[in-house]
Protein backbone atom coordinates (compact mmCIF):
# COMPACT_ATOMS: atom_id res chain seq x y z
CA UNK A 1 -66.43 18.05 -122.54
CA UNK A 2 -70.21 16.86 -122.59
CA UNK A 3 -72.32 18.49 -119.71
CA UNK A 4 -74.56 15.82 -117.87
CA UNK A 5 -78.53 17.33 -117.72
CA UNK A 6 -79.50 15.10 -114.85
CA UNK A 7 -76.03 15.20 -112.61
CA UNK A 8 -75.45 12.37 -110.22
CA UNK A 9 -75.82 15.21 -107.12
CA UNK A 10 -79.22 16.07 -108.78
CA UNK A 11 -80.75 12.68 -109.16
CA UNK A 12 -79.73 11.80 -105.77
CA UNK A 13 -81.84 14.82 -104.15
CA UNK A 14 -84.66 13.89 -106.80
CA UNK A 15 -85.07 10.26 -107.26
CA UNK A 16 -86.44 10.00 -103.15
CA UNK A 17 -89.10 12.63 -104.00
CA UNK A 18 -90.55 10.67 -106.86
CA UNK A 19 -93.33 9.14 -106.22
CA UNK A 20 -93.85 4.86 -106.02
CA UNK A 21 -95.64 3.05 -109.11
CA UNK A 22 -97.15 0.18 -108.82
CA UNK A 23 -96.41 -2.82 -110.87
CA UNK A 24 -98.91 -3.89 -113.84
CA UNK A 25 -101.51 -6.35 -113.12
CA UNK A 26 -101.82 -7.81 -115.80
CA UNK A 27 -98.37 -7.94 -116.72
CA UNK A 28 -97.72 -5.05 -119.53
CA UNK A 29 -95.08 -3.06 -120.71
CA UNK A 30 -92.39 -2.05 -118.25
CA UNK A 31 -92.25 1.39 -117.27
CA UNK A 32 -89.58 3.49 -118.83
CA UNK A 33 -86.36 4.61 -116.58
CA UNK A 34 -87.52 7.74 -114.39
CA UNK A 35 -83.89 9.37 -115.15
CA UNK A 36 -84.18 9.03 -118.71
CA UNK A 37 -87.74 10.64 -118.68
CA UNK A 38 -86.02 13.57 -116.42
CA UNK A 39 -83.58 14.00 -118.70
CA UNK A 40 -85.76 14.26 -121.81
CA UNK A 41 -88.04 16.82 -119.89
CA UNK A 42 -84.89 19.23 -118.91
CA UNK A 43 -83.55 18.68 -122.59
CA UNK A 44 -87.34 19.68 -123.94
CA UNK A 45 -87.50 22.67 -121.78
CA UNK A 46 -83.95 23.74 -122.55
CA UNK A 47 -84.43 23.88 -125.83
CA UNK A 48 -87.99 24.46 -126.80
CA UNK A 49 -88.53 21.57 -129.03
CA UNK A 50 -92.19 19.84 -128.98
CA UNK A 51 -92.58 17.34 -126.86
CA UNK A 52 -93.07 14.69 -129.97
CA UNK A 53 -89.71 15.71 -131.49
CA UNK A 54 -87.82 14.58 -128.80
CA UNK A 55 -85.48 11.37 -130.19
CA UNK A 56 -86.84 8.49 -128.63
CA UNK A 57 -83.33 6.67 -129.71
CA UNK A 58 -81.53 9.55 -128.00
CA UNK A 59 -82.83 9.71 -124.71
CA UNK A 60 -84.57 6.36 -124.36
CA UNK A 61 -87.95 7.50 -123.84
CA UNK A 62 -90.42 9.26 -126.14
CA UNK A 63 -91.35 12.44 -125.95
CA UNK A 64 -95.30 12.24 -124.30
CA UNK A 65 -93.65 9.57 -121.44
CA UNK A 66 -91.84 12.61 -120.38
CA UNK A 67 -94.53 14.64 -120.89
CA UNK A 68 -96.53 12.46 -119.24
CA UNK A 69 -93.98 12.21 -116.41
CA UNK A 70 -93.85 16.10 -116.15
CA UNK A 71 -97.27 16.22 -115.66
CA UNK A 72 -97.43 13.00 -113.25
CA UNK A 73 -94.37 14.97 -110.73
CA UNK A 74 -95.91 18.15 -111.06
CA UNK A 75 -99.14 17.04 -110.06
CA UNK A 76 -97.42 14.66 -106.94
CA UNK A 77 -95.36 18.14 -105.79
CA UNK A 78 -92.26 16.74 -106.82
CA UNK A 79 -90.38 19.50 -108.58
CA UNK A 80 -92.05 21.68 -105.12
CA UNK A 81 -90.62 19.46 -102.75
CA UNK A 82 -87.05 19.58 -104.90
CA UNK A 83 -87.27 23.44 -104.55
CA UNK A 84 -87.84 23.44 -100.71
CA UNK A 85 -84.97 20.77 -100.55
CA UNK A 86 -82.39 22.69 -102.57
CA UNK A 87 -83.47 26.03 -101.09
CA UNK A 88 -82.83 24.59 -97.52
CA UNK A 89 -79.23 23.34 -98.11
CA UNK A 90 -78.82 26.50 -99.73
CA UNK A 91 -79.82 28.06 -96.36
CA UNK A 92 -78.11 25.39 -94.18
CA UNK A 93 -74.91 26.79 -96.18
CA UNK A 94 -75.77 30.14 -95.85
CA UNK A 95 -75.63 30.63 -99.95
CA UNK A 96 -78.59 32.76 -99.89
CA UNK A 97 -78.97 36.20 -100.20
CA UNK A 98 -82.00 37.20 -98.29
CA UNK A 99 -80.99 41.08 -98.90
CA UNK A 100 -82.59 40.63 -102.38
CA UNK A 101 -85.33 38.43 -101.66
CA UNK A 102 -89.19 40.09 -101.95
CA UNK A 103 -92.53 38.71 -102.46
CA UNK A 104 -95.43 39.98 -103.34
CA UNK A 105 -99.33 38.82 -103.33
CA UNK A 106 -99.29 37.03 -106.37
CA UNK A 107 -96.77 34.77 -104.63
CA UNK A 108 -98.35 34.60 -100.66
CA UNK A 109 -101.66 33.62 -100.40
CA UNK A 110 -103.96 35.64 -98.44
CA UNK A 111 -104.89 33.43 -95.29
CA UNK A 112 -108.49 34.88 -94.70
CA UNK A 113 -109.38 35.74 -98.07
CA UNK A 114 -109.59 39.52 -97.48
CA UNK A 115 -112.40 41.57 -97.45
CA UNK A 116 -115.71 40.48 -100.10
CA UNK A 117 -116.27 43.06 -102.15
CA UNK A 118 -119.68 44.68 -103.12
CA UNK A 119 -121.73 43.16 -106.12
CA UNK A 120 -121.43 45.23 -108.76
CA UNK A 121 -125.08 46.26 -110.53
CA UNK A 122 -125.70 44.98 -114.26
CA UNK A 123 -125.55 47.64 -116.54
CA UNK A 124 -127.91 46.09 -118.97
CA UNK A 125 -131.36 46.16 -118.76
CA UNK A 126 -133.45 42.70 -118.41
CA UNK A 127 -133.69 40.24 -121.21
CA UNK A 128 -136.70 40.09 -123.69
CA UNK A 129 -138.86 36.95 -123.53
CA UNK A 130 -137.51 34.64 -126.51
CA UNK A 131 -140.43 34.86 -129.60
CA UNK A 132 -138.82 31.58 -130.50
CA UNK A 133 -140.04 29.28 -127.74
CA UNK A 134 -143.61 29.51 -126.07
């Protein structure tokens, strides 16, 4: 039995997130399917091939559109906004197990920045004048 990479539940949630593109002015080529590129990216990451080895014929897209793409939705917040969604059906269901859940500071900002710290002295002492230059 073949598994789908981009399942119909999944590209329902995502395909709303995505954001609009604009048609070309000046005509152009079309742009390639947004499912297709999604499914390249999951295979690439999956599997750890380079982005340029991906078969175009395969997935019908190359390779740098869905790296391109990747960049494109991570950059709009998309794969963020996915998260939040799945995470609050999750919660809506009550699927999640809060009992194991932490975070840390490398994962919550600190709102006020903390305390500055003290400049630290140079060690060195000062630079010579350059005998190259005048």
């Amino acid at each position: 039995m073949k598994r789908e990479l981009v399942p119909e539940a999944l590209w329902q949630r995502m395909e709303p997130l995505l954001p609009k593109r604009r048609r070309h002015r000046k005509g152009g080529r079309p742009y390639a399917d947004d499912r297709a590129a999604l499914r390249g990216i999951l295979f690439v990451l999956k599997t750890g091939i380079a982005w340029e080895d991906l078969p175009a014929e395969v997935f019908g897209v190359s390779g740098i559109t869905c790296w391109r793409r990747l960049n494109q939705w991570a950059k709009a917040g998309v794969f963020r906004k996915l998260q939040q969604k799945l995470l609050d059906e999750l919660g809506m269901r009550g699927r999640i197990d809060w009992s194991r859940a932490s975070f840390d500071s490398g994962s919550v900002r600190a709102q006020k920045g903390g305390p500055k710290r003290a400049r630290i002295p140079p060690t060195e002492g000062r630079r010579a004048p350059s005998t190259i230059s005048s």
